[in-house]
N, C-alpha and C. Protein backbone atom coordinates (compact mmCIF):
# COMPACT_ATOMS: atom_id res chain seq x y z
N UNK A 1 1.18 -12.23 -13.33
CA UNK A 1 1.54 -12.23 -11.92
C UNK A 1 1.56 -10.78 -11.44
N UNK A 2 1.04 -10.67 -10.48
CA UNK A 2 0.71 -8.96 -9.41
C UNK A 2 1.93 -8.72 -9.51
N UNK A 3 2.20 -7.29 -9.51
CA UNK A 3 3.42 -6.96 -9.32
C UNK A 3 3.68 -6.01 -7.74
N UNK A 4 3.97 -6.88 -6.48
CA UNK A 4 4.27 -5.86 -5.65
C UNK A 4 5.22 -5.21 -5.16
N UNK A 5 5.15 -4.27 -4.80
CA UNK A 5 6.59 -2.98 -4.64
C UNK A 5 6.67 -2.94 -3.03
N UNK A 6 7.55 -3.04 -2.41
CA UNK A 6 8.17 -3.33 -1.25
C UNK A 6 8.78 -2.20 -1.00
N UNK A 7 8.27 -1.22 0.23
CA UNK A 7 9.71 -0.26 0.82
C UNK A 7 9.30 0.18 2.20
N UNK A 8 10.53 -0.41 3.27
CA UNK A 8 9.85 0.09 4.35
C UNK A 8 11.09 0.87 5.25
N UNK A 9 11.16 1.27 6.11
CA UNK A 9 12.18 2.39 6.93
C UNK A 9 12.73 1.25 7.52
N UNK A 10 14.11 1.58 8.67
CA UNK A 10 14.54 1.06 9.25
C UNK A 10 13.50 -0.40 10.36
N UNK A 11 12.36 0.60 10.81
CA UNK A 11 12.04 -0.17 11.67
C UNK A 11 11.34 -1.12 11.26
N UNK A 12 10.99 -1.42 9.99
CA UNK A 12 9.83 -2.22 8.93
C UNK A 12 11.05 -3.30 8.01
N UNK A 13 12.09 -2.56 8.23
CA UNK A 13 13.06 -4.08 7.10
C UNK A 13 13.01 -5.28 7.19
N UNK A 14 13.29 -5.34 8.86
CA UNK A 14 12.81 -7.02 8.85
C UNK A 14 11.94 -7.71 8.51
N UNK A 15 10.66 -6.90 8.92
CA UNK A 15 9.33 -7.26 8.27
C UNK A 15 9.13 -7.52 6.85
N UNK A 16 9.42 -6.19 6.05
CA UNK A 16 9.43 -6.20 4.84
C UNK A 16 10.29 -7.10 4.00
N UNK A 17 11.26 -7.88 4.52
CA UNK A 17 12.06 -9.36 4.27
C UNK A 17 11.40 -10.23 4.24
N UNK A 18 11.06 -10.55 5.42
CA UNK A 18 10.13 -11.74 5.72
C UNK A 18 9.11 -12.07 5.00
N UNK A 19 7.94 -10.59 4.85
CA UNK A 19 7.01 -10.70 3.73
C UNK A 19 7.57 -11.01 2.19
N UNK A 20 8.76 -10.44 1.85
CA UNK A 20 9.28 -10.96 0.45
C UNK A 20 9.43 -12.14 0.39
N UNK A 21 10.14 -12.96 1.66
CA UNK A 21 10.47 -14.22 1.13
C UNK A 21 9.17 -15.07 0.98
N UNK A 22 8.11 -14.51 1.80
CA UNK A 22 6.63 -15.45 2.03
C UNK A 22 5.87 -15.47 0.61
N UNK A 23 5.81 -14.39 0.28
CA UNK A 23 5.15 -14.00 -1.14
C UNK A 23 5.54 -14.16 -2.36
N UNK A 24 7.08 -14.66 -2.35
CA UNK A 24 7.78 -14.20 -3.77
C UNK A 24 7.40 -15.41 -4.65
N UNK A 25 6.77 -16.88 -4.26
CA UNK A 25 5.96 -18.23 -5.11
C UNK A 25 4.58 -16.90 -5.65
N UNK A 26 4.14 -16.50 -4.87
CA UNK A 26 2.94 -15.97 -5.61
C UNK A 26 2.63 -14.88 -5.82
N UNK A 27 3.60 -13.57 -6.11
CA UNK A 27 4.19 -12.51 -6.60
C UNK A 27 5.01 -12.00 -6.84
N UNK A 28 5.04 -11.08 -7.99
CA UNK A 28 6.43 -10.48 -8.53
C UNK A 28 7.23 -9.85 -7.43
N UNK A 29 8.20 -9.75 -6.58
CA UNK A 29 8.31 -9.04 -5.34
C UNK A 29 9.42 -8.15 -5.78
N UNK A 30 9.26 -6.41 -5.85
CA UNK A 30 10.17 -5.81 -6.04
C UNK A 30 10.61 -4.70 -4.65
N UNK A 31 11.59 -4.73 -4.36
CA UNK A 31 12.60 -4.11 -2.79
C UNK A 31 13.06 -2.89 -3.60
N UNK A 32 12.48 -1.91 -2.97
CA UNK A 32 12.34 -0.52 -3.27
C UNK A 32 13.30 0.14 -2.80
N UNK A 33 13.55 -0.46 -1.66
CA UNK A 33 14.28 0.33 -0.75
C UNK A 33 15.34 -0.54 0.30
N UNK A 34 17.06 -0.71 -0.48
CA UNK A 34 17.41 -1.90 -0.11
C UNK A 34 18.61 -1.11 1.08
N UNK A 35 18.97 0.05 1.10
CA UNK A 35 19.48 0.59 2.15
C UNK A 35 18.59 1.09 3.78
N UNK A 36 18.83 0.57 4.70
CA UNK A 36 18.26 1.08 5.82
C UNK A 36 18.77 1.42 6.43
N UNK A 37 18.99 2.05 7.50
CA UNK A 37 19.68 2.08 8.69
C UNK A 37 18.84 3.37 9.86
N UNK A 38 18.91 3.63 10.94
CA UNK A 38 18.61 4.62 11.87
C UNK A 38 18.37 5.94 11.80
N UNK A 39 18.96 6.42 10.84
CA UNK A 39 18.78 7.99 10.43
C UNK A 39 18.01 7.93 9.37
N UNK A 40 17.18 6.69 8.64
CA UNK A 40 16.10 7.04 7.53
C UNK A 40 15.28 7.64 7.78
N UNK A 41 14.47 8.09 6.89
CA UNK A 41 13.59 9.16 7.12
C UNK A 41 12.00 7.97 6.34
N UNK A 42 11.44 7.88 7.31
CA UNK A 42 10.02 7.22 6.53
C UNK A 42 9.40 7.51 5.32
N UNK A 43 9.51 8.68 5.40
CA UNK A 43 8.87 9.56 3.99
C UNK A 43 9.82 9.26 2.43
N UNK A 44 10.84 9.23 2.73
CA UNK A 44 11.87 9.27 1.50
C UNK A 44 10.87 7.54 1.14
N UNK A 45 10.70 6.47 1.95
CA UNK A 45 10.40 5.36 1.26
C UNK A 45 9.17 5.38 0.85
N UNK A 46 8.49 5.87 1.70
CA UNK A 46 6.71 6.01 1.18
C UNK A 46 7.02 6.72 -0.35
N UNK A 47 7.39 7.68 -0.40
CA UNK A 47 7.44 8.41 -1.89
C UNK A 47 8.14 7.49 -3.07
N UNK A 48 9.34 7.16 -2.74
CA UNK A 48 9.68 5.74 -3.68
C UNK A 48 9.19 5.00 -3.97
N UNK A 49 8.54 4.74 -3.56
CA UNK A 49 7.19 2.93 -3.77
C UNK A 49 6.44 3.54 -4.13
N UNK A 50 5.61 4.22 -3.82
CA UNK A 50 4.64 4.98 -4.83
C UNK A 50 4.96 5.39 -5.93
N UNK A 51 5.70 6.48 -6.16
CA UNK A 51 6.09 6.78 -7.75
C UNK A 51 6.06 5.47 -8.53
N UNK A 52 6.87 4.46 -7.44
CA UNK A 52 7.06 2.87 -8.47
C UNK A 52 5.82 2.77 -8.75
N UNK A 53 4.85 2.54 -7.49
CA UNK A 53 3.49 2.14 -8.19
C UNK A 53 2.58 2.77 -9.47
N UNK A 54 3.08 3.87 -9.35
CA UNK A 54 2.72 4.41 -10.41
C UNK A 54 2.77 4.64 -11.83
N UNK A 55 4.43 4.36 -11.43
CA UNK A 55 5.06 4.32 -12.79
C UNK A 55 4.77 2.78 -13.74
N UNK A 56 4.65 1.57 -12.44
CA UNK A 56 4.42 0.32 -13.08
C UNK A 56 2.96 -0.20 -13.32
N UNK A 57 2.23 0.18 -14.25
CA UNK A 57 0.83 -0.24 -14.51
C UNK A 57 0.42 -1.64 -13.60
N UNK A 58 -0.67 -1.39 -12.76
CA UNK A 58 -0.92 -2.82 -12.42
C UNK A 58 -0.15 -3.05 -11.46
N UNK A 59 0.97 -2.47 -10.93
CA UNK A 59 1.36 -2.52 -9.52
C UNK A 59 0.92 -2.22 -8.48
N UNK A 60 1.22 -3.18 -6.91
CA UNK A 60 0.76 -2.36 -6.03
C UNK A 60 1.69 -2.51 -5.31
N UNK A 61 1.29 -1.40 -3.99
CA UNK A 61 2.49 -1.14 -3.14
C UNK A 61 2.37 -1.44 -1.52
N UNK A 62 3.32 -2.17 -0.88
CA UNK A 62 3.04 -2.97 0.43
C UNK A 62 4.20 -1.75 1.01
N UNK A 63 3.74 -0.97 2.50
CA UNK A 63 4.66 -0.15 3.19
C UNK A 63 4.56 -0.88 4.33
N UNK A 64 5.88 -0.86 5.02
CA UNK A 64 5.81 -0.89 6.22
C UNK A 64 6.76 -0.33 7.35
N UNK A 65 6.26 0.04 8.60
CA UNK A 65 7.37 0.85 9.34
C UNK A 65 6.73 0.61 10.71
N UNK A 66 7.10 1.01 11.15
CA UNK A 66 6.81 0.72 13.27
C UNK A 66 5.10 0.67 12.89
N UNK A 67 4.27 1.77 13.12
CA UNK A 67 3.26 1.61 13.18
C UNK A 67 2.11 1.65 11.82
N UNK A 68 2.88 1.84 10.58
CA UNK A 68 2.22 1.95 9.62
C UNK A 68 1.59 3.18 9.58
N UNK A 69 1.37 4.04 10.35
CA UNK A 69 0.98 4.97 9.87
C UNK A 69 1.71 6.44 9.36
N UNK A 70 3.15 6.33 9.86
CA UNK A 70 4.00 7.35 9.10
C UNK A 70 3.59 6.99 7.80
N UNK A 71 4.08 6.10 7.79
CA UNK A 71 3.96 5.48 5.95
C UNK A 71 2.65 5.94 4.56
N UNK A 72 1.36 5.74 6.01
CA UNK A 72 -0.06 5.90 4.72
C UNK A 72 0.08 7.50 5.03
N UNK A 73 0.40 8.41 5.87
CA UNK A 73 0.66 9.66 5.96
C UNK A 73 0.96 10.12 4.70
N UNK A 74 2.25 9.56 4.75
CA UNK A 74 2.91 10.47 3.64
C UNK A 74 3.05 9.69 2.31
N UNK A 75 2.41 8.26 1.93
CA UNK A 75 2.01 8.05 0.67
C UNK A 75 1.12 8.28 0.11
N UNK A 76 0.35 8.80 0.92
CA UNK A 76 -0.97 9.67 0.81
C UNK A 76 -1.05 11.16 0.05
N UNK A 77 0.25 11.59 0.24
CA UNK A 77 0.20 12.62 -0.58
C UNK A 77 1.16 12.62 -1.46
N UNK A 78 1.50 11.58 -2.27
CA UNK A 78 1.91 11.27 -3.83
C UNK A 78 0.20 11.34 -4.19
N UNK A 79 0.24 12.31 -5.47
CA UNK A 79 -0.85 12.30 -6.19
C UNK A 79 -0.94 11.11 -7.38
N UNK A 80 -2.42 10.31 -7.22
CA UNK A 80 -2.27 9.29 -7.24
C UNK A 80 -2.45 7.70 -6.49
N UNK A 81 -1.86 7.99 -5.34
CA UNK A 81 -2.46 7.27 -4.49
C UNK A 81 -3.36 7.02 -3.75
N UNK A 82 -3.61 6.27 -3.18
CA UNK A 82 -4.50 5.77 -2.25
C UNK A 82 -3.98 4.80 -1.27
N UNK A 83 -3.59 4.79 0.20
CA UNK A 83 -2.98 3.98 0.65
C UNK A 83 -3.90 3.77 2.29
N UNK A 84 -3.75 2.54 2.20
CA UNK A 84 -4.71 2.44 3.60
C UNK A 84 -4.12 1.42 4.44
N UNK A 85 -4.03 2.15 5.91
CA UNK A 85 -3.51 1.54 7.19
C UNK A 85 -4.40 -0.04 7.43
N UNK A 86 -3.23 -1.08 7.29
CA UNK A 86 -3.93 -1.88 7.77
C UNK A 86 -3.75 -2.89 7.92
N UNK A 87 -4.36 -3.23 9.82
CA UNK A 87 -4.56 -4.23 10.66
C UNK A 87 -5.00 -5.19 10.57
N UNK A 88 -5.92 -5.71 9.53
CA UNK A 88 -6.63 -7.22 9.65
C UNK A 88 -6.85 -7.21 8.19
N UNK A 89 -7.52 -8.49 7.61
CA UNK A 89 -7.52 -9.05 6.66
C UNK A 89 -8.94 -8.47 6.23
N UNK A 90 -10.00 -8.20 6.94
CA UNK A 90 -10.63 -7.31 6.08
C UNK A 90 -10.40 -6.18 5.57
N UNK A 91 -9.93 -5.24 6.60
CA UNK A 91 -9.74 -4.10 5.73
C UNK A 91 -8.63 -4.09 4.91
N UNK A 92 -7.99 -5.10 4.67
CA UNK A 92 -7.21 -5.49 3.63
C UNK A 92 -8.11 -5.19 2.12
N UNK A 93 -8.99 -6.35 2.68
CA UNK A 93 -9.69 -6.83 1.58
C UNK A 93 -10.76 -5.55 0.64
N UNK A 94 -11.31 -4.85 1.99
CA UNK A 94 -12.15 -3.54 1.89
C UNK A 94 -11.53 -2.44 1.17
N UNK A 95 -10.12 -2.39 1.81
CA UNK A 95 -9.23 -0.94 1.34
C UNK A 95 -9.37 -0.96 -0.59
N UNK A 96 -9.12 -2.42 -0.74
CA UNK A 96 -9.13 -2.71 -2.13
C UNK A 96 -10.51 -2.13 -2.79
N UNK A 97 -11.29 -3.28 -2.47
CA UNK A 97 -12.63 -3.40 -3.09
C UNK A 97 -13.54 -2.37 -2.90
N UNK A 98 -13.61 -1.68 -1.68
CA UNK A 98 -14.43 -0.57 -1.99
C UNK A 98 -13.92 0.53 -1.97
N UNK A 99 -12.14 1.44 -1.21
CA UNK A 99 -11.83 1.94 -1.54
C UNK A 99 -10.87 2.36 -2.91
N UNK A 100 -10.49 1.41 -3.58
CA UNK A 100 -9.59 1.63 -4.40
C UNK A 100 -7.89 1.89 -4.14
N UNK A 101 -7.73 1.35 -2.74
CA UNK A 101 -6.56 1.40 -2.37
C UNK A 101 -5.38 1.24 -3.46
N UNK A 102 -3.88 1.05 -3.61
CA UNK A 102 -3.68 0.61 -4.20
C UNK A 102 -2.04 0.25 -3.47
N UNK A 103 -1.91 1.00 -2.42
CA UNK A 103 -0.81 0.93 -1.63
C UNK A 103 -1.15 0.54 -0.04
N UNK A 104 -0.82 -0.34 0.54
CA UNK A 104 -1.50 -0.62 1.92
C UNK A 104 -0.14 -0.29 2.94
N UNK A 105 -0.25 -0.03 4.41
CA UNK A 105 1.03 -0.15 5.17
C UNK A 105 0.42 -1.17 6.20
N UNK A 106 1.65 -1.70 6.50
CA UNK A 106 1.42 -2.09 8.01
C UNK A 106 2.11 -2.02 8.60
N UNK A 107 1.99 -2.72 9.86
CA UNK A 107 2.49 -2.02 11.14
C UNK A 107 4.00 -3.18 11.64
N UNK A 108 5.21 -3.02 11.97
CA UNK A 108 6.52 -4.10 11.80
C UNK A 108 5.90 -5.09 13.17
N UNK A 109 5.01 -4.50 13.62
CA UNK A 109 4.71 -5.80 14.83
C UNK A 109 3.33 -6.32 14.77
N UNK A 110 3.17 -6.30 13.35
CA UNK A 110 2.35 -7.70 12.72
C UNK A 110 2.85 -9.07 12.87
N UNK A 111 2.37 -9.66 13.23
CA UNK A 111 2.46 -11.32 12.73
C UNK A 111 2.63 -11.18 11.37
N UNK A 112 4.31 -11.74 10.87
CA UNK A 112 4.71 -12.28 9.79
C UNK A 112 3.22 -12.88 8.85
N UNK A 113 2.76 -14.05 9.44
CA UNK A 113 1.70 -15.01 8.48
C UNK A 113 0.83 -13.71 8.58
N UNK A 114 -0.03 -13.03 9.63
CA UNK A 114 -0.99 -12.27 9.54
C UNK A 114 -0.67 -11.13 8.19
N UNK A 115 0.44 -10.73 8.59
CA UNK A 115 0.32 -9.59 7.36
C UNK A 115 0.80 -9.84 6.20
N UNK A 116 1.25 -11.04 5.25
CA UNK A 116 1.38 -11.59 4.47
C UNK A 116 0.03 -12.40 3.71
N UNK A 117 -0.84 -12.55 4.72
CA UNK A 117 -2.51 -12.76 4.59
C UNK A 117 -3.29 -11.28 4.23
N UNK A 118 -2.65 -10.18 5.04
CA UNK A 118 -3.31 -9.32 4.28
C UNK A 118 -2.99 -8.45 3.18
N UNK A 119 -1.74 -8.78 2.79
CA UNK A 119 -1.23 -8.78 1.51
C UNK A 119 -1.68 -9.41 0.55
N UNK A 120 -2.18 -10.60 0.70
CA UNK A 120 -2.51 -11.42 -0.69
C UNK A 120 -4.31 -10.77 -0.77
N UNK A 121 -4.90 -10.75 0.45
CA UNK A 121 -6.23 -10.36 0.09
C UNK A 121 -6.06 -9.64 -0.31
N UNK A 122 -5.63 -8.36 0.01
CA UNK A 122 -5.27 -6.83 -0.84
C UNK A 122 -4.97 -6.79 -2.11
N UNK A 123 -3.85 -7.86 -2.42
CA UNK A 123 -3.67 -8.19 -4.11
C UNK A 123 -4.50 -9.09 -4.81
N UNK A 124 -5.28 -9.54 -4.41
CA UNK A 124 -6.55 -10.53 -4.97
C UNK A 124 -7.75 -10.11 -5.12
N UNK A 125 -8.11 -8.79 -4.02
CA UNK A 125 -9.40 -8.57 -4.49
C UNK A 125 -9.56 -7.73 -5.71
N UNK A 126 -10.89 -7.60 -6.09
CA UNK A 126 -10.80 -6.84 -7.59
C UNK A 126 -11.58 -5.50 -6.94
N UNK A 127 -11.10 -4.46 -7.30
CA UNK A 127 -12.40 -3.48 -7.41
C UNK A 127 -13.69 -3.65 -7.45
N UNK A 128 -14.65 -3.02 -6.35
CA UNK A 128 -15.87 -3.23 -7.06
C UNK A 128 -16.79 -2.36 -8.19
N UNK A 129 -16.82 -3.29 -9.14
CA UNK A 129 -17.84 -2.73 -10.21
C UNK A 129 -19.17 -2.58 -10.21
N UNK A 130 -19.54 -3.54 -9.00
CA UNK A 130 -20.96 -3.94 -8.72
C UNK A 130 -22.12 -2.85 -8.18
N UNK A 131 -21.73 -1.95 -7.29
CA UNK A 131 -22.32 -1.04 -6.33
C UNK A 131 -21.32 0.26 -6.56
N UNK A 132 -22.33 1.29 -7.95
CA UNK A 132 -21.78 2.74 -8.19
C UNK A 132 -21.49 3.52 -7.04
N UNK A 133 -21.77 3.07 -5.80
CA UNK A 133 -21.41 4.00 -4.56
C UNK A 133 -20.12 4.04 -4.41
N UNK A 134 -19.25 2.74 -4.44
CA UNK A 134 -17.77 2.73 -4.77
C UNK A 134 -17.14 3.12 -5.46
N UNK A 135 -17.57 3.55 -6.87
CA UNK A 135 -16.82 4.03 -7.78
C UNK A 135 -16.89 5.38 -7.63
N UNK A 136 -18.10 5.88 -7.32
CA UNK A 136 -18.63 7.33 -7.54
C UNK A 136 -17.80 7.76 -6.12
N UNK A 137 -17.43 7.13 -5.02
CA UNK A 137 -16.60 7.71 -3.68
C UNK A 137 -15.35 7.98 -4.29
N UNK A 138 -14.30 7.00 -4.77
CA UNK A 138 -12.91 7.16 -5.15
C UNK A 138 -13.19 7.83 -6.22
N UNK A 139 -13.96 7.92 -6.91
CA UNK A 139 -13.95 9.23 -8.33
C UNK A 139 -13.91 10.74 -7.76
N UNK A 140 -14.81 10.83 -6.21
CA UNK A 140 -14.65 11.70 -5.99
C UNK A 140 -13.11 12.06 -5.11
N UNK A 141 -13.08 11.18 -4.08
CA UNK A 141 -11.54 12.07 -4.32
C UNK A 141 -10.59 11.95 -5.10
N UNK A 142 -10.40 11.08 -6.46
CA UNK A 142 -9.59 11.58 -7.50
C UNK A 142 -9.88 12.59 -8.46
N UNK A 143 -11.01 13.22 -8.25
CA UNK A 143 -11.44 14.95 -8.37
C UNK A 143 -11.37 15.91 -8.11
N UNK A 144 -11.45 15.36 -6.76
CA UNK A 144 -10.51 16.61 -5.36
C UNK A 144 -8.92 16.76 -5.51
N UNK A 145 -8.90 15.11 -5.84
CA UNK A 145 -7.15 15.73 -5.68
C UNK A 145 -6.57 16.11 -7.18
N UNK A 146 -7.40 16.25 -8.00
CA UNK A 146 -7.00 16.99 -9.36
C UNK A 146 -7.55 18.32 -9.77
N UNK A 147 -8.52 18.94 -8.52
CA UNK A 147 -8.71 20.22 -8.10
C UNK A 147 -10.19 20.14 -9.33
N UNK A 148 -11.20 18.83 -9.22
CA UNK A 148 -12.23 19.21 -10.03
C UNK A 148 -13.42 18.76 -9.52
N UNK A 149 -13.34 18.76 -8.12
CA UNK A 149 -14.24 18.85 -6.92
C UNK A 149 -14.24 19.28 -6.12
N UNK A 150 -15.27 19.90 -5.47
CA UNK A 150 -15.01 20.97 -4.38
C UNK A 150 -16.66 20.23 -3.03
N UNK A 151 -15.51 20.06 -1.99
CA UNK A 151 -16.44 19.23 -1.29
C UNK A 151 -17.77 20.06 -1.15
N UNK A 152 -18.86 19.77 -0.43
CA UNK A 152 -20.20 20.18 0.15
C UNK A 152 -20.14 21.00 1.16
C-alpha cells in the first residue's frame, strides 16, 4: 500500500482532512502536520513532508495550502524533491509519469472529490520507462541539483 504524507498550513487543514478521510481505504495516510493555526508559516510544512518523503522509501507527498503554490515553492528546495502544482487530473498524472514528481500541492479551493482524484492518479501512475526523454530530463535536474550539470 502507497504510503502518503499529508502536511498542509492553516489555510489547507480542512482540505488536507477531508482528503485523509477520502483516501485512507486506499492509502497509508500519514498527518505530518497536526498543529495549525494563523501564525503558521507554509514553509515549516512543505519542509516536514518532504524530509518524510524522503526519509520513507516509496513515499509520496500530498501539500496543500490556499493556492498551492507557497507549498511547491518551497518543497522545491528540499534537495531531493520534485513537487508539482496541481490543478487537474492530468497533470496529476503527467507530474508523475513524465516528470518524476514525487510531492504534488494543491490548491484548499479544490473540489474535495477533484483533488482526491488527483491524488490517486499521482499515486498510481508509474514512471515512465518507455521514452529515454523522461528519464534523461529528471536525470538532468537531479545533476543540477547535485552540482554535476551545468545547464547550456
Amino acid at each position: 500500500m502507497t504510503k502518503l504524507i499529508f502536511g498542509a498550513d492553516h489555510a489547507g487543514k480542512n482540505k488536507k482532512n477531508e482528503l485523509m478521510n477520502i483516501l485512507e481505504k486506499e492509502f497509508e495516510c500519514v498527518d505530518i502536520g497536526l498543529a495549525n493555526n494563523p501564525t503558521d508559516d507554509f514553509p515549516d510544512f512543505a519542509f516536514k513532508t518532504s524530509k518524510a518523503v524522503l526519509e520513507n522509501e516509496g513515499a509520496l507527498g500530498v501539500l496543500v495550502c490556499g493556492t498551492g503554490i507557497g507549498m511547491s515553492i518551497a518543497a522545491n528546495k528540499v534537495k531531493g524533491i520534485r513537487c508539482a502544482l496541481v490543478t487537474s487530473g492530468r497533470a496529476a498524472r503527467l507530474s508523475r509519469r513524465d516528470d518524476g514528481a514525487n510531492v504534488i500541492a494543491l490548491p484548499s479551493y479544490m473540489s474535495s472529490d477533484m483533488a482526491a482524484d488527483c491524488v490517486r492518479l499521482f499515486a498510481k501512475t508509474e514512471l515512465c520507462c518507455e521514452d529515454e526523454k523522461y528519464s534523461r530530463r529528471v536525470n538532468k535536474i537531479i545533476d543540477f541539483e547535485n552540482g554535476a550539470y551545468d545547464e547550456l
